[in-house]
C-alpha atoms as a PDB file:
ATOM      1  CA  UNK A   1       6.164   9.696 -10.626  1.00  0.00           C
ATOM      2  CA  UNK A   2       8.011   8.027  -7.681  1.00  0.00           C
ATOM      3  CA  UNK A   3      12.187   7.415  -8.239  1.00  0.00           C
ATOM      4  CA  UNK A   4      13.638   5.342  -4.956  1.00  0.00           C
ATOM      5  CA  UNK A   5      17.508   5.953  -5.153  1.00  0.00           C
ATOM      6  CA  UNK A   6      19.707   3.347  -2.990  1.00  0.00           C
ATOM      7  CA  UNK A   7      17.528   3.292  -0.093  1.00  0.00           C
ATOM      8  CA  UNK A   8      18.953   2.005   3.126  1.00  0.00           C
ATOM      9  CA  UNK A   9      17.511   2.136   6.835  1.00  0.00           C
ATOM     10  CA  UNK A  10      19.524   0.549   9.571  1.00  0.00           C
ATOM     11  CA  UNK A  11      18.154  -0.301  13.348  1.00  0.00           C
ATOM     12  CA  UNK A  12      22.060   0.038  14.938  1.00  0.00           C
ATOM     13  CA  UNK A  13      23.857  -2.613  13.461  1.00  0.00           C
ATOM     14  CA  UNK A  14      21.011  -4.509  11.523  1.00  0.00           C
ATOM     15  CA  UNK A  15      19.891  -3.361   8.251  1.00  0.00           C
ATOM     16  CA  UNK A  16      16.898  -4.054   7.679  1.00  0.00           C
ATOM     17  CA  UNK A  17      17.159  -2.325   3.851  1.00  0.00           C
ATOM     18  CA  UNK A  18      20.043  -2.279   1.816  1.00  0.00           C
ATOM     19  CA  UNK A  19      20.548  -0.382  -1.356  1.00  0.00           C
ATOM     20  CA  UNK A  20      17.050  -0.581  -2.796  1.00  0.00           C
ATOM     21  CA  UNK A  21      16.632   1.154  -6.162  1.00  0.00           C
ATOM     22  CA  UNK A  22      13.029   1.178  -8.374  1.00  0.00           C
ATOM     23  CA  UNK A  23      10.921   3.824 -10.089  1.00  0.00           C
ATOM     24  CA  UNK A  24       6.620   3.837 -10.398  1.00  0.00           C
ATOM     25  CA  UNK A  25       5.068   5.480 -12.908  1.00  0.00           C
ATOM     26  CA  UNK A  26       2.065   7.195 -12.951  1.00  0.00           C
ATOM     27  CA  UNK A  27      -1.117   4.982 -13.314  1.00  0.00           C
ATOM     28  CA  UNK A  28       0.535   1.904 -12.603  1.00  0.00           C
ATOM     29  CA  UNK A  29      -0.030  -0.839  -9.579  1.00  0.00           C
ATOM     30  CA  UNK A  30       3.355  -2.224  -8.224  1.00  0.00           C
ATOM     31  CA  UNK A  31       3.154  -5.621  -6.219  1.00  0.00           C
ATOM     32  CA  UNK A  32       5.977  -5.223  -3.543  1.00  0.00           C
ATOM     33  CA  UNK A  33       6.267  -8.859  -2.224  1.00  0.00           C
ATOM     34  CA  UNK A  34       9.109 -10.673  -0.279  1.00  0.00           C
ATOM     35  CA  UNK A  35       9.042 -12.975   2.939  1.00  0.00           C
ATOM     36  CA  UNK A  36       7.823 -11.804   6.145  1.00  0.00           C
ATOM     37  CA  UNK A  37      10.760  -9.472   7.193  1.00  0.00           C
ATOM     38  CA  UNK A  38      12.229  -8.980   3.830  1.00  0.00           C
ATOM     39  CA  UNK A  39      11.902  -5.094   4.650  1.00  0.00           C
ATOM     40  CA  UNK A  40       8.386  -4.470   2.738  1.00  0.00           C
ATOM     41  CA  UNK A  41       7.052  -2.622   5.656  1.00  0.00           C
ATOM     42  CA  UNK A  42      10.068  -0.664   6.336  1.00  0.00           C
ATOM     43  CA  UNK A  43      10.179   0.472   3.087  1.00  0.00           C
ATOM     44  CA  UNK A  44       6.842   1.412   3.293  1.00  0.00           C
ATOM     45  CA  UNK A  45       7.342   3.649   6.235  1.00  0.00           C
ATOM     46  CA  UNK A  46       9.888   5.106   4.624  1.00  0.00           C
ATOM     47  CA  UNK A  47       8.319   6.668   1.834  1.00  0.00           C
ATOM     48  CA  UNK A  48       5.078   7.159   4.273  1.00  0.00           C
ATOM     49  CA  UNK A  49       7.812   9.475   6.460  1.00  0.00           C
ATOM     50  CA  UNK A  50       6.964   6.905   9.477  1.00  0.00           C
ATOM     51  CA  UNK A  51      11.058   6.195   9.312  1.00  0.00           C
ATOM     52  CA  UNK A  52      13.390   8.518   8.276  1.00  0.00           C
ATOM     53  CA  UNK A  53      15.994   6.523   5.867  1.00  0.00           C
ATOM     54  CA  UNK A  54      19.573   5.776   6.614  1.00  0.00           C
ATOM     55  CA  UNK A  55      20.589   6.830   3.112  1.00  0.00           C
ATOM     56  CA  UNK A  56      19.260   6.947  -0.405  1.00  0.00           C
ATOM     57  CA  UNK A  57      17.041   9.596  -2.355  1.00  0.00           C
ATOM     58  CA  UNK A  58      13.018   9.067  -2.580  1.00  0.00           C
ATOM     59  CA  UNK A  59      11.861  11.688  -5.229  1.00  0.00           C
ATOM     60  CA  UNK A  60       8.005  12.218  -5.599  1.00  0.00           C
ATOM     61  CA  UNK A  61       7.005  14.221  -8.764  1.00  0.00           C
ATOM     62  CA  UNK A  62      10.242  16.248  -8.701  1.00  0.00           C
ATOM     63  CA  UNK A  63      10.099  16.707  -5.170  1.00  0.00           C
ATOM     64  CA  UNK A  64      12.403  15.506  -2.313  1.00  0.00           C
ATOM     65  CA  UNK A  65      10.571  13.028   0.162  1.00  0.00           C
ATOM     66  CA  UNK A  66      13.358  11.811   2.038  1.00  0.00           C
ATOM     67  CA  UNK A  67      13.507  12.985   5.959  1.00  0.00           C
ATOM     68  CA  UNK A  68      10.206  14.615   5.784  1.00  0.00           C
ATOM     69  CA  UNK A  69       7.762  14.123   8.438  1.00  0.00           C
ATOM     70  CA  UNK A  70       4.675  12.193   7.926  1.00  0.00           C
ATOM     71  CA  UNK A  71       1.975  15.085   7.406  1.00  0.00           C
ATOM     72  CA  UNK A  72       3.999  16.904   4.690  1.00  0.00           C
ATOM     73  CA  UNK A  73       4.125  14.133   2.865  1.00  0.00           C
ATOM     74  CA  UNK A  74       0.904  13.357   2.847  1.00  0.00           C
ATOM     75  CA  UNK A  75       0.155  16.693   1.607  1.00  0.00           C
ATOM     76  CA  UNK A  76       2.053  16.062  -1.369  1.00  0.00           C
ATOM     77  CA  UNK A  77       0.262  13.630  -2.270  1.00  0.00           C
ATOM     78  CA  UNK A  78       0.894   9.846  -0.413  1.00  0.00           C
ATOM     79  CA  UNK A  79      -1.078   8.275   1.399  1.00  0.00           C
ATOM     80  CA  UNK A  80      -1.035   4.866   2.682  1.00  0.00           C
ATOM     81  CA  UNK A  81      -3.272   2.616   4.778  1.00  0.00           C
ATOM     82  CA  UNK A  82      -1.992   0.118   7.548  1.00  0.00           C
ATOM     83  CA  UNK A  83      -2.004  -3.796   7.868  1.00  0.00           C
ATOM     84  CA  UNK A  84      -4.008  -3.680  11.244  1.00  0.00           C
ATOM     85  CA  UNK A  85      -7.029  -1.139  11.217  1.00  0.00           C
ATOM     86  CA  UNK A  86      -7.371   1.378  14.264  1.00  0.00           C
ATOM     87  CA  UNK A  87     -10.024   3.089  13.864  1.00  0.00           C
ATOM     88  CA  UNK A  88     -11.236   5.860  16.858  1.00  0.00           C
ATOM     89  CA  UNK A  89     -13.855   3.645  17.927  1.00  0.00           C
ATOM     90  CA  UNK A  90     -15.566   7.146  19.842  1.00  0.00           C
ATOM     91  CA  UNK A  91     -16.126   8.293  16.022  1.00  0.00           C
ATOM     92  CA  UNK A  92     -18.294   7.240  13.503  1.00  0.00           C
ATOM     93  CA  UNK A  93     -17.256   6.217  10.657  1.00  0.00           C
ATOM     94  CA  UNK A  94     -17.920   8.851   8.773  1.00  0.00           C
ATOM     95  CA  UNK A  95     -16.029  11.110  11.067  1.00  0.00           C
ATOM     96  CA  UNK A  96     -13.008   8.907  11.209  1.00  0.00           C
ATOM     97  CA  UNK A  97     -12.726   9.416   7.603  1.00  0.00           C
ATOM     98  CA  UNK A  98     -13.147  13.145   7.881  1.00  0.00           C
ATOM     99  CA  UNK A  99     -10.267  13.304  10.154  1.00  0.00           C
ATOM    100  CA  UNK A 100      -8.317  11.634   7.629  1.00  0.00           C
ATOM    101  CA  UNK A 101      -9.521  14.067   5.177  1.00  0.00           C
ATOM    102  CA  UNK A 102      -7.636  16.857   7.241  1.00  0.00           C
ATOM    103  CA  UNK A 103      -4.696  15.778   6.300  1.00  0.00           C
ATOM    104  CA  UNK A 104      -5.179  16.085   2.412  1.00  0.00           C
ATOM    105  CA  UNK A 105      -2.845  18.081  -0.240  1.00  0.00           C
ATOM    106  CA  UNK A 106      -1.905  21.615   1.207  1.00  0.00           C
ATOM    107  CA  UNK A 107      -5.224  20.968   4.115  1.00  0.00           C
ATOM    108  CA  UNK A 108      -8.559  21.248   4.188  1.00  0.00           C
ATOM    109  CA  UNK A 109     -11.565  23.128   5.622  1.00  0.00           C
ATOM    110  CA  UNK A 110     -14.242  21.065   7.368  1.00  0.00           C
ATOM    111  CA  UNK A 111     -16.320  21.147   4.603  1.00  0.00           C
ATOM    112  CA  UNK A 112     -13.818  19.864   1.779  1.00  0.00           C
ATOM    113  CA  UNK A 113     -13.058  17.580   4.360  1.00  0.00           C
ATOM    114  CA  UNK A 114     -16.345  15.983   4.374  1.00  0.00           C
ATOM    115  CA  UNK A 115     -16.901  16.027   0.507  1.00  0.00           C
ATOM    116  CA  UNK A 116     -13.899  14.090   0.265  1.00  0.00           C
ATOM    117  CA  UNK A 117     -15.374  11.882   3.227  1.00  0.00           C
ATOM    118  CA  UNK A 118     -18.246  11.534   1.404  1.00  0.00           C
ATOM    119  CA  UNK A 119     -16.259  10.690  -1.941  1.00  0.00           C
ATOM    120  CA  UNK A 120     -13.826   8.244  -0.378  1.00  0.00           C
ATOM    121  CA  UNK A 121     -16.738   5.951   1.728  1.00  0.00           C
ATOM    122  CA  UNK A 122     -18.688   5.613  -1.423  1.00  0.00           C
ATOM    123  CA  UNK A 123     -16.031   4.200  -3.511  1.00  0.00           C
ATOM    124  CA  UNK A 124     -15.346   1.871  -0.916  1.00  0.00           C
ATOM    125  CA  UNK A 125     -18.816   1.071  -0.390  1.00  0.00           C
ATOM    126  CA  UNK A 126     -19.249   1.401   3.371  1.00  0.00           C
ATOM    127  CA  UNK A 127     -22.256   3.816   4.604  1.00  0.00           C
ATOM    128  CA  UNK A 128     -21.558   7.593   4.375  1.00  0.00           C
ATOM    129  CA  UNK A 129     -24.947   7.882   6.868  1.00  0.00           C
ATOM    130  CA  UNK A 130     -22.828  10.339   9.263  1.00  0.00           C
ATOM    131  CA  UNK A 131     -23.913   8.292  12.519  1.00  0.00           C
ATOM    132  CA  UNK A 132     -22.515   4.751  11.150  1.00  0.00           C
ATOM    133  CA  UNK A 133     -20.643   3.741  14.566  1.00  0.00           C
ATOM    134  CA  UNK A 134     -17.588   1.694  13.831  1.00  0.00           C
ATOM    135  CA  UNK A 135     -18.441  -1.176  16.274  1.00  0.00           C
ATOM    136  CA  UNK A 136     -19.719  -3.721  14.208  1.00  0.00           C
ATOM    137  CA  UNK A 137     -17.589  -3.635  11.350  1.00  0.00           C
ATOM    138  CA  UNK A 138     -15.797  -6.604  10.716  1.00  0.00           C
ATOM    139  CA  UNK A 139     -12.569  -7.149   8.843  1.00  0.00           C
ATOM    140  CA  UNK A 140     -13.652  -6.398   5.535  1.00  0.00           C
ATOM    141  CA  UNK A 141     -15.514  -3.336   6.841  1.00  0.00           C
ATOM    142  CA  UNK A 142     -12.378  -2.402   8.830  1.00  0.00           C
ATOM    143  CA  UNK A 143     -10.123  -2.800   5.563  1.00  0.00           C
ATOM    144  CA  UNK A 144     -12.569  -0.644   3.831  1.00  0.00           C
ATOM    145  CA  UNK A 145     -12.322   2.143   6.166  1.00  0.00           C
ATOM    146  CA  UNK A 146      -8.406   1.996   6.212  1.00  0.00           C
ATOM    147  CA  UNK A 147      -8.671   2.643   2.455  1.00  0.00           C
ATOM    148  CA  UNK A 148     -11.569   5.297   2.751  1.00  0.00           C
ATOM    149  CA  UNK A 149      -9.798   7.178   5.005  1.00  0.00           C
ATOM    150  CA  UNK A 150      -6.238   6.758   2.894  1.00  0.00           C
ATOM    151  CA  UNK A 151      -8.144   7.823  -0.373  1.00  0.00           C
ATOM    152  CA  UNK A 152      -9.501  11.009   1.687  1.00  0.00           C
ATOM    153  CA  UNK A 153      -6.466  12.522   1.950  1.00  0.00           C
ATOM    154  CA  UNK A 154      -6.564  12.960  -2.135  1.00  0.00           C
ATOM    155  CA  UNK A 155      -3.817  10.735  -2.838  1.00  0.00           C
ATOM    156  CA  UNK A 156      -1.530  10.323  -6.309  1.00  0.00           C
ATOM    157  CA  UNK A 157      -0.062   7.770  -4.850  1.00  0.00           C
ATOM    158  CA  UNK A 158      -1.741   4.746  -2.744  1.00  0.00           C
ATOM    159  CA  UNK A 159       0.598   2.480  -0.408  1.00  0.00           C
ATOM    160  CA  UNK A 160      -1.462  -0.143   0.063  1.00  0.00           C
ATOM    161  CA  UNK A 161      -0.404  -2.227   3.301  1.00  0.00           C
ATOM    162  CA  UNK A 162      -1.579  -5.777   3.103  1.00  0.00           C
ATOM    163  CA  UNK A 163      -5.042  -5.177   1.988  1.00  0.00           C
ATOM    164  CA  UNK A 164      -6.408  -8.841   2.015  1.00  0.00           C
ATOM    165  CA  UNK A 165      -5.241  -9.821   5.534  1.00  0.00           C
ATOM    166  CA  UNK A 166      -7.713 -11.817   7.379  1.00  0.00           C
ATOM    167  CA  UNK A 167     -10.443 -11.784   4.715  1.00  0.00           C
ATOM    168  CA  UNK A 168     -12.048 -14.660   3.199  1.00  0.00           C
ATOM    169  CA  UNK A 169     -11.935 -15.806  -0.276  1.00  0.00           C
ATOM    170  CA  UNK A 170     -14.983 -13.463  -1.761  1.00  0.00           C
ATOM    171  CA  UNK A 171     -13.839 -10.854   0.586  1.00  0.00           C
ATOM    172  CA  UNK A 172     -10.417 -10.711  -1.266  1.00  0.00           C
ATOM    173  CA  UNK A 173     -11.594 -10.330  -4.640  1.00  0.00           C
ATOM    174  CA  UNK A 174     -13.408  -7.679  -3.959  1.00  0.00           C
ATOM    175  CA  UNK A 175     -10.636  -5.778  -2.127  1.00  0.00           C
ATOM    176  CA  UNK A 176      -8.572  -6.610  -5.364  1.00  0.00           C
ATOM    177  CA  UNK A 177     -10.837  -5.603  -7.585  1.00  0.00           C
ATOM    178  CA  UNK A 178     -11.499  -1.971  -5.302  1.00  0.00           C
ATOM    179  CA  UNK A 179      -8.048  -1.476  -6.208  1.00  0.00           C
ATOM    180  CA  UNK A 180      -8.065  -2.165  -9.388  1.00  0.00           C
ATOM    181  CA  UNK A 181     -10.897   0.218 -10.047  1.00  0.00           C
ATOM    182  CA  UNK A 182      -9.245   2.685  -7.816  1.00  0.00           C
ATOM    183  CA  UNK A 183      -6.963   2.953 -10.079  1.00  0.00           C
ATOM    184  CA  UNK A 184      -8.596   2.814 -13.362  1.00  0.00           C
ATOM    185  CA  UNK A 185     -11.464   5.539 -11.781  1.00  0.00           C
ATOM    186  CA  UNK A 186      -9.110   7.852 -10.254  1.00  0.00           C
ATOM    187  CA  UNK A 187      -6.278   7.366 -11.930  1.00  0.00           C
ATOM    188  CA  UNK A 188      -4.117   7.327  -8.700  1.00  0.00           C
ATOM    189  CA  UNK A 189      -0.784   5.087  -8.575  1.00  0.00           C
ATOM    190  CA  UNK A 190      -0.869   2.202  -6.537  1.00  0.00           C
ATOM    191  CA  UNK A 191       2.258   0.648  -4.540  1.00  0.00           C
ATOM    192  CA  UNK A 192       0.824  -2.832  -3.057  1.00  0.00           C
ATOM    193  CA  UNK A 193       2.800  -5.019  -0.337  1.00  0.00           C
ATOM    194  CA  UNK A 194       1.078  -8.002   0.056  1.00  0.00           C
ATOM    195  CA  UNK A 195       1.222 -11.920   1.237  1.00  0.00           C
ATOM    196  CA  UNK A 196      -1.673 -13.431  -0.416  1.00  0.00           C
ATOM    197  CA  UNK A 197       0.341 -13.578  -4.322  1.00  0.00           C
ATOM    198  CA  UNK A 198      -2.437 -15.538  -6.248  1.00  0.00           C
ATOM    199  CA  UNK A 199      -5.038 -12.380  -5.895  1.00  0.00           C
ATOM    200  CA  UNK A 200      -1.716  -9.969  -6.496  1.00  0.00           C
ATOM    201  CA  UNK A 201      -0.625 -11.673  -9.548  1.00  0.00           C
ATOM    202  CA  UNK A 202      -3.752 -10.984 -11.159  1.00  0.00           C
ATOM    203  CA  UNK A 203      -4.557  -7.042 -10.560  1.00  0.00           C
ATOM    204  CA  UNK A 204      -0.488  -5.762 -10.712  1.00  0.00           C
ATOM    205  CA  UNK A 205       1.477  -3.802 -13.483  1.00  0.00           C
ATOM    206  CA  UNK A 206       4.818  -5.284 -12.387  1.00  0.00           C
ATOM    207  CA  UNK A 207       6.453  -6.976  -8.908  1.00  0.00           C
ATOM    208  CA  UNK A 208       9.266  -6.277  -7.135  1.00  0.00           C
ATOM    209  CA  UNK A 209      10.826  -8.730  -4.682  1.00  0.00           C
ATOM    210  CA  UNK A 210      12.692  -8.247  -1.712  1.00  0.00           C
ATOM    211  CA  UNK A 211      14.688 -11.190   0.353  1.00  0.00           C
ATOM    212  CA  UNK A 212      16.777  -9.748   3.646  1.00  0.00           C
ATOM    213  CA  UNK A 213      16.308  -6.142   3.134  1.00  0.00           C
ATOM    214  CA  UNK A 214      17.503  -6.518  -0.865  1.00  0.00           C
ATOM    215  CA  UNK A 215      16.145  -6.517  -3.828  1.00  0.00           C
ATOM    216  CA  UNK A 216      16.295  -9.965  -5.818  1.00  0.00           C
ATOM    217  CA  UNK A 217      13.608  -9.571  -9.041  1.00  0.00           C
ATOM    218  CA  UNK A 218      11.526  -7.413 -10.656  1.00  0.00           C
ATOM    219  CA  UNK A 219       9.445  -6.947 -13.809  1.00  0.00           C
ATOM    220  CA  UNK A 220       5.852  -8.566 -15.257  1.00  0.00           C
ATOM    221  CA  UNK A 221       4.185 -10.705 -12.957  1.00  0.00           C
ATOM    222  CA  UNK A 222       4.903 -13.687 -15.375  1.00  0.00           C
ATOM    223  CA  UNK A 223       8.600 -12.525 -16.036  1.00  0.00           C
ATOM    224  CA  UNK A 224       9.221 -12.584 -11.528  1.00  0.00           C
ATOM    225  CA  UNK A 225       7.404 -15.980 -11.406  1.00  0.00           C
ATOM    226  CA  UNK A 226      10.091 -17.671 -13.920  1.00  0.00           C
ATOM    227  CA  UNK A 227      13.205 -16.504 -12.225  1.00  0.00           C
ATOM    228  CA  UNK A 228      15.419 -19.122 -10.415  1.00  0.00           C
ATOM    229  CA  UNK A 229      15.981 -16.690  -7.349  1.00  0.00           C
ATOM    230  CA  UNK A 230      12.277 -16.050  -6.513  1.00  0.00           C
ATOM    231  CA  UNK A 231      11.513 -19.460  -6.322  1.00  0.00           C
ATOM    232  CA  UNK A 232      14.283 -20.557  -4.347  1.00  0.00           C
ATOM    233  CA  UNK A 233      13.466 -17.730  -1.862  1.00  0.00           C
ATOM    234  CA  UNK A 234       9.296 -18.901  -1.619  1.00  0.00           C
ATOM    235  CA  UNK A 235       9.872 -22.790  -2.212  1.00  0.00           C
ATOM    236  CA  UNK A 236       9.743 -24.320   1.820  1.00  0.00           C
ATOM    237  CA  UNK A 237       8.407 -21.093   3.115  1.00  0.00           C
ATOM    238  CA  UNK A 238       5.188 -20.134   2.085  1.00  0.00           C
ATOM    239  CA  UNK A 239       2.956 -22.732   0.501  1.00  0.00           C
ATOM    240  CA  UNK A 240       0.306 -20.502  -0.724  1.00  0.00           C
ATOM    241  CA  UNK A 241       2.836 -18.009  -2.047  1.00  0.00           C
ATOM    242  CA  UNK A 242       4.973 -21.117  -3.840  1.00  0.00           C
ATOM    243  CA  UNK A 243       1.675 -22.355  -5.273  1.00  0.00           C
ATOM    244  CA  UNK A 244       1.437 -18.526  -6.635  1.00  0.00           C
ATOM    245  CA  UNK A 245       4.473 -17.957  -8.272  1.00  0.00           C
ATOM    246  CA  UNK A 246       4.261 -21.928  -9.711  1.00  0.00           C
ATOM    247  CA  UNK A 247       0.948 -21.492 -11.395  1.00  0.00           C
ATOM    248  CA  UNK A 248       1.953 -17.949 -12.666  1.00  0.00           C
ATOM    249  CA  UNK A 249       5.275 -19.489 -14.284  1.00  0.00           C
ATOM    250  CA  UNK A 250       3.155 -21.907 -16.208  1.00  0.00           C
ATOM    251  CA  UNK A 251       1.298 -19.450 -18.081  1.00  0.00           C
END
């Protein structure tokens, strides 16, 4: 479905990716994990169309992606939600997500735009009562909404942006497991960057890890955990995330 050529993006003289190569196929849930400013998020906004690349070839169902502004590719079939939820707090929720649903494959008419409203805020399980005001919501609700409004659009393929930030333990499951089932009950493709590995570890296909802008691993969750040059890059830095990759490598 998705086939990233020797992707590079360069700020001046820093790059910030170098020569990043991988392939997603349909169905499947990718972990993308790395330190903070490995270039997770910049690759991210590169396929989203936020950043145009410096070089490299990102080729979505047969189609070209790279260079292409943000609302064409969503029509095509991407969308992607964002670390830090902001909502239009002057909408309801329901009408933030029919915004979203605008923007869907080829466009939409108001009232496809609210089916898919409808659609999207019951899989997530937040109210599809049209007056729901967004004030109120707290960070699960807010993480909910980012992903109602991404699966509005009538994705194939999900970017999920740090999905679990800032919730609690419960709270994170849950989020996992929406994913999971989004998935398995939609059958869309799922590309997830994300901090908090224990919870990833468990829902993913396969991981790919980045370390300054490169990539340094990929393959099965238990196959990533076991090599030498993820651990090195997690051991000292992240205690949560060394804990992660530890008790993965011992099963």
């Amino acid at each position: 479905m998705l086939v990233v050529e020797g992707l590079v993006k360069r700020f001046g003289g820093f790059t910030a990716v170098n020569d990043v190569s991988f392939e997603v196929a349909q169905g499947e849930i990718l972990g993308l994990i790395g330190p903070n400013g490995s270039g997770k998020s910049t690759i991210f906004n590169m396929l989203s169309g936020t950043f145009p690349p410096s070089a490299g070839s990102i080729r979505f169902d047969g189609q070209e992606l790279a260079g292409l502004p943000s609302h064409r590719i969503i029509n095509r079939g991407v969308g992607r939600t964002f670390q830090i939820p902001r909502p239009f707090r002057r909408l309801t929720i329901f009408e933030n997500v029919v915004l979203a649903g605008y923007y869907g494959q080829g466009g939409r008419s108001r009232a496809e735009a609210e089916q898919a409203a409808t659609r999207a805020l019951a899989m997530v399980g937040l109210p599809t009562d049209r007056a729901a005001p967004v004030d109120g919501l707290g960070a699960a609700g807010l993480k909910k909404l980012e992903l109602a409004k991404a699966l509005a659009t009538g994705p194939k393929l999900l970017l999920a942006d740090e999905s679990l930030g800032g919730l609690d333990e419960a709270e994170m499951d849950q989020a996992a497991d929406m994913l999971r089932n989004i998935r398995d009950e939609l059958g869309i493709t799922i590309i997830w960057v994300e901090h908090i590995m224990g919870v990833l570890m468990r829902v993913v296909d396969r991981v790919m890890v980045l370390d300054h802008g490169e990539k340094i691993s990929e393959g099965l969750p238990s196959e990533v955990a076991h090599d030498p040059r993820v651990v090195e890059v997690y051991l000292g830095t992240d205690a949560d995330a060394t804990q992660a990759v530890a008790a993965q490598a011992r099963r």
